[in-house]
Every structure is written in structure tokens, then in C-alpha cells.
Protein backbone atom coordinates (compact mmCIF):
# COMPACT_ATOMS: atom_id res chain seq x y z
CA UNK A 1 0.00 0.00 0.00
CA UNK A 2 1.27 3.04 -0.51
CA UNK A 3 0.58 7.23 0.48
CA UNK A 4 -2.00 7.89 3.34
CA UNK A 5 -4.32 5.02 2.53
CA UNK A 6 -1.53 2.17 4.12
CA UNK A 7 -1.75 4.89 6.86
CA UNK A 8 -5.33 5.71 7.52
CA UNK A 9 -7.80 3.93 9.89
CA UNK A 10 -11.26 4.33 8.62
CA UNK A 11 -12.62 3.98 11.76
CA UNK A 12 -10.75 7.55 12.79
CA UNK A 13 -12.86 10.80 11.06
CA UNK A 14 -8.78 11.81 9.57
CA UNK A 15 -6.35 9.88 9.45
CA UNK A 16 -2.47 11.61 10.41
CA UNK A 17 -0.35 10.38 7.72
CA UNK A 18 2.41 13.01 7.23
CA UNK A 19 0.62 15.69 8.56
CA UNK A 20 -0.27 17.66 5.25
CA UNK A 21 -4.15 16.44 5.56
CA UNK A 22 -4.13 17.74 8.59
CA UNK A 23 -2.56 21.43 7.44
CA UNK A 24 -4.79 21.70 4.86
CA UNK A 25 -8.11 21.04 6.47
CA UNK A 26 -6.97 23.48 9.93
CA UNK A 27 -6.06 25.90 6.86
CA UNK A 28 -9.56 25.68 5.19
CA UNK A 29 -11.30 25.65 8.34
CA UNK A 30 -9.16 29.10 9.42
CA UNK A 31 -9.74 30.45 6.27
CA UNK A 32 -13.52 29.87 6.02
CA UNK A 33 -13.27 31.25 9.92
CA UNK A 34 -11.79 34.07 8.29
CA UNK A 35 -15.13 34.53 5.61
CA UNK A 36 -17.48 33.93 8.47
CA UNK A 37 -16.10 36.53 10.64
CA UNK A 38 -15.86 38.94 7.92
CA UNK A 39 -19.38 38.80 6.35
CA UNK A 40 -20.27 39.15 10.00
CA UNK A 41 -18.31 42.54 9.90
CA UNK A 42 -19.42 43.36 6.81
CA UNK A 43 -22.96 42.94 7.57
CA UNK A 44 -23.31 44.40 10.61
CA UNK A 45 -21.67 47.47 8.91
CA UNK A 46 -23.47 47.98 6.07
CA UNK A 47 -26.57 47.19 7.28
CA UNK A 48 -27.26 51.03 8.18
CA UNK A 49 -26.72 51.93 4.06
CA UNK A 50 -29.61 53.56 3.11
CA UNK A 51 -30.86 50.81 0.51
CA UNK A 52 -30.46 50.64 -2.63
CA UNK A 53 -27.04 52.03 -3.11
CA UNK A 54 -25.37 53.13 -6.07
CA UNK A 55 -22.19 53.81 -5.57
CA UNK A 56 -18.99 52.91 -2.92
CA UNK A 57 -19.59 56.28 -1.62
CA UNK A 58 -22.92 55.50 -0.48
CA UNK A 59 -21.63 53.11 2.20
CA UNK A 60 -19.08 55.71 4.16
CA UNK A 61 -21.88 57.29 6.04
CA UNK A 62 -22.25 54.04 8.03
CA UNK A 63 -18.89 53.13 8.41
CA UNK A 64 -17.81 54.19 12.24
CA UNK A 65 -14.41 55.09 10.95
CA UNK A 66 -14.94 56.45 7.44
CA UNK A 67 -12.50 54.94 4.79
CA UNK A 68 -10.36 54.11 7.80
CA UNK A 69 -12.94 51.21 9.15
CA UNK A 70 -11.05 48.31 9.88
CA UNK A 71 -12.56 44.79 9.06
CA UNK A 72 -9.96 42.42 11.05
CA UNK A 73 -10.56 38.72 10.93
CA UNK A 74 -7.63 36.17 11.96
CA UNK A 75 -4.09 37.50 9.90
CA UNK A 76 -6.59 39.56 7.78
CA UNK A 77 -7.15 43.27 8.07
CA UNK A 78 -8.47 45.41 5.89
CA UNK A 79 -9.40 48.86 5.63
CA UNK A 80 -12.71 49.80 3.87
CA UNK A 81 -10.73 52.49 1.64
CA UNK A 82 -8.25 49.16 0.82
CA UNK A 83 -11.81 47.24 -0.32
CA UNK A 84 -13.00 49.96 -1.63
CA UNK A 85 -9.60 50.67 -4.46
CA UNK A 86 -9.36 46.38 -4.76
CA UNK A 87 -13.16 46.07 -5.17
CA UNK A 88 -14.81 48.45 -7.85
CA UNK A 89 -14.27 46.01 -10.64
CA UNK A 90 -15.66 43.49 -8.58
CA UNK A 91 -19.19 45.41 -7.71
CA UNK A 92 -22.44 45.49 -9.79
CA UNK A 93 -24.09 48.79 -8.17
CA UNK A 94 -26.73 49.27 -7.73
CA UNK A 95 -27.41 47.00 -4.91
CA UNK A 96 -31.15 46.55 -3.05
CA UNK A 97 -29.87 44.50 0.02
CA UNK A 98 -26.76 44.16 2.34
CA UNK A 99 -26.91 40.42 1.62
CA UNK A 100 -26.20 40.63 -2.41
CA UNK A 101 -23.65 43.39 -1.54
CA UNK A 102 -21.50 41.48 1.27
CA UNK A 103 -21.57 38.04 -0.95
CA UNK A 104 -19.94 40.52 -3.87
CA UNK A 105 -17.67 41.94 -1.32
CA UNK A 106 -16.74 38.50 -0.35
CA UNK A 107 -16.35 37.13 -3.25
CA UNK A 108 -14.07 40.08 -4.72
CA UNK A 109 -11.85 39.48 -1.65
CA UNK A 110 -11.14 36.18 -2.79
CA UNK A 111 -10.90 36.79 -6.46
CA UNK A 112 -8.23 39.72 -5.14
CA UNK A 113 -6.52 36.71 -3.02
CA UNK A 114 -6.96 39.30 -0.40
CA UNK A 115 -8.35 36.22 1.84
């Protein structure tokens, strides 16, 4: 037998191998830790937008810091004038509802490889 399989009990949920399963699922599970905790951020944020929005400019009103907002989740940080210069290709404004706007924002993010 060879790789993980002569090394994996499947009575275990993951079995150790050398240790690269294990790396990669702890660094999808931080990373989609990271997501979570950002859309949460995000959410929260924009929620006070006065719907629909048309523009990035329409947001800064309900940011608590302006541009400077800072969205931190794990190792990520980002500032909302950061999103806001990565993003704009990444946007379809105008947007009727935090939910379509923060799955763009998300999504942009990870096209960026900003997380």
C-alpha cells in the first residue's frame, strides 16, 4: 500500500499520515473562519446603508471610521478604503440589500486573493 491510505484507519474521522491532511483542512477551516467573521463585519456594517445604493460612496456614512474602518478577521485586516480601491471592478451597483452586496464583497476578496 502506498501514500496515506496504508496509513489511515477508517474507523478515525482523519487519518495523520504526514501531517499535510491535517494542514490543509486546519487551513480551510481558518480560512472559512476568516469569511465567516468577515461577512459578520461586513454585515453588521453595512446594514445602516440607506438601501439601494449606487455607488462605494454611499456606504461611508455608516462606516464608524470612514475609509479608515477596519474589518480584522484572523491575519486579515483590511481597511474599507483598501476594499473599496481592490473592489470596484468586482461590484455590480446598484445593490437593493446588504446580503447581495456582502456576498460581492466577499467574493471580490477572494478573487483579489486578499483572503
Amino acid at each position: 500500500m502506498y501514500g496515506l491510505a496504508a496509513e489511515c484507519d477508517n474507523s478515525q474521522p482523519i487519518c495523520s499520515g504526514s501531517g499535510t491532511l491535517l494542514r490543509v483542512v486546519s487551513h480551510v477551516t481558518a480560512m472559512a473562519d476568516v469569511e465567516s467573521e468577515l461577512r459578520e463585519q461586513f454585515t453588521e456594517a453595512f446594514s445602516g446603508a440607506d438601501f439601494p445604493i449606487d455607488s462605494q460612496m454611499d456606504l461611508v456614512p455608516t462606516l464608524p471610521d470612514g475609509p479608515g474602518t477596519k474589518f480584522e478577521a484572523g491575519d486579515v485586516t483590511l481597511t474599507a478604503m483598501e476594499m473599496a480601491a481592490k473592489l470596484g471592478s468586482h461590484q455590480d451597483f446598484p445593490y437593493d440589500d446588504v446580503e447581495t452586496l456582502v456576498d460581492d464583497v466577499i467574493e471580490g476578496l477572494k478573487a483579489e486573493g486578499m483572503i
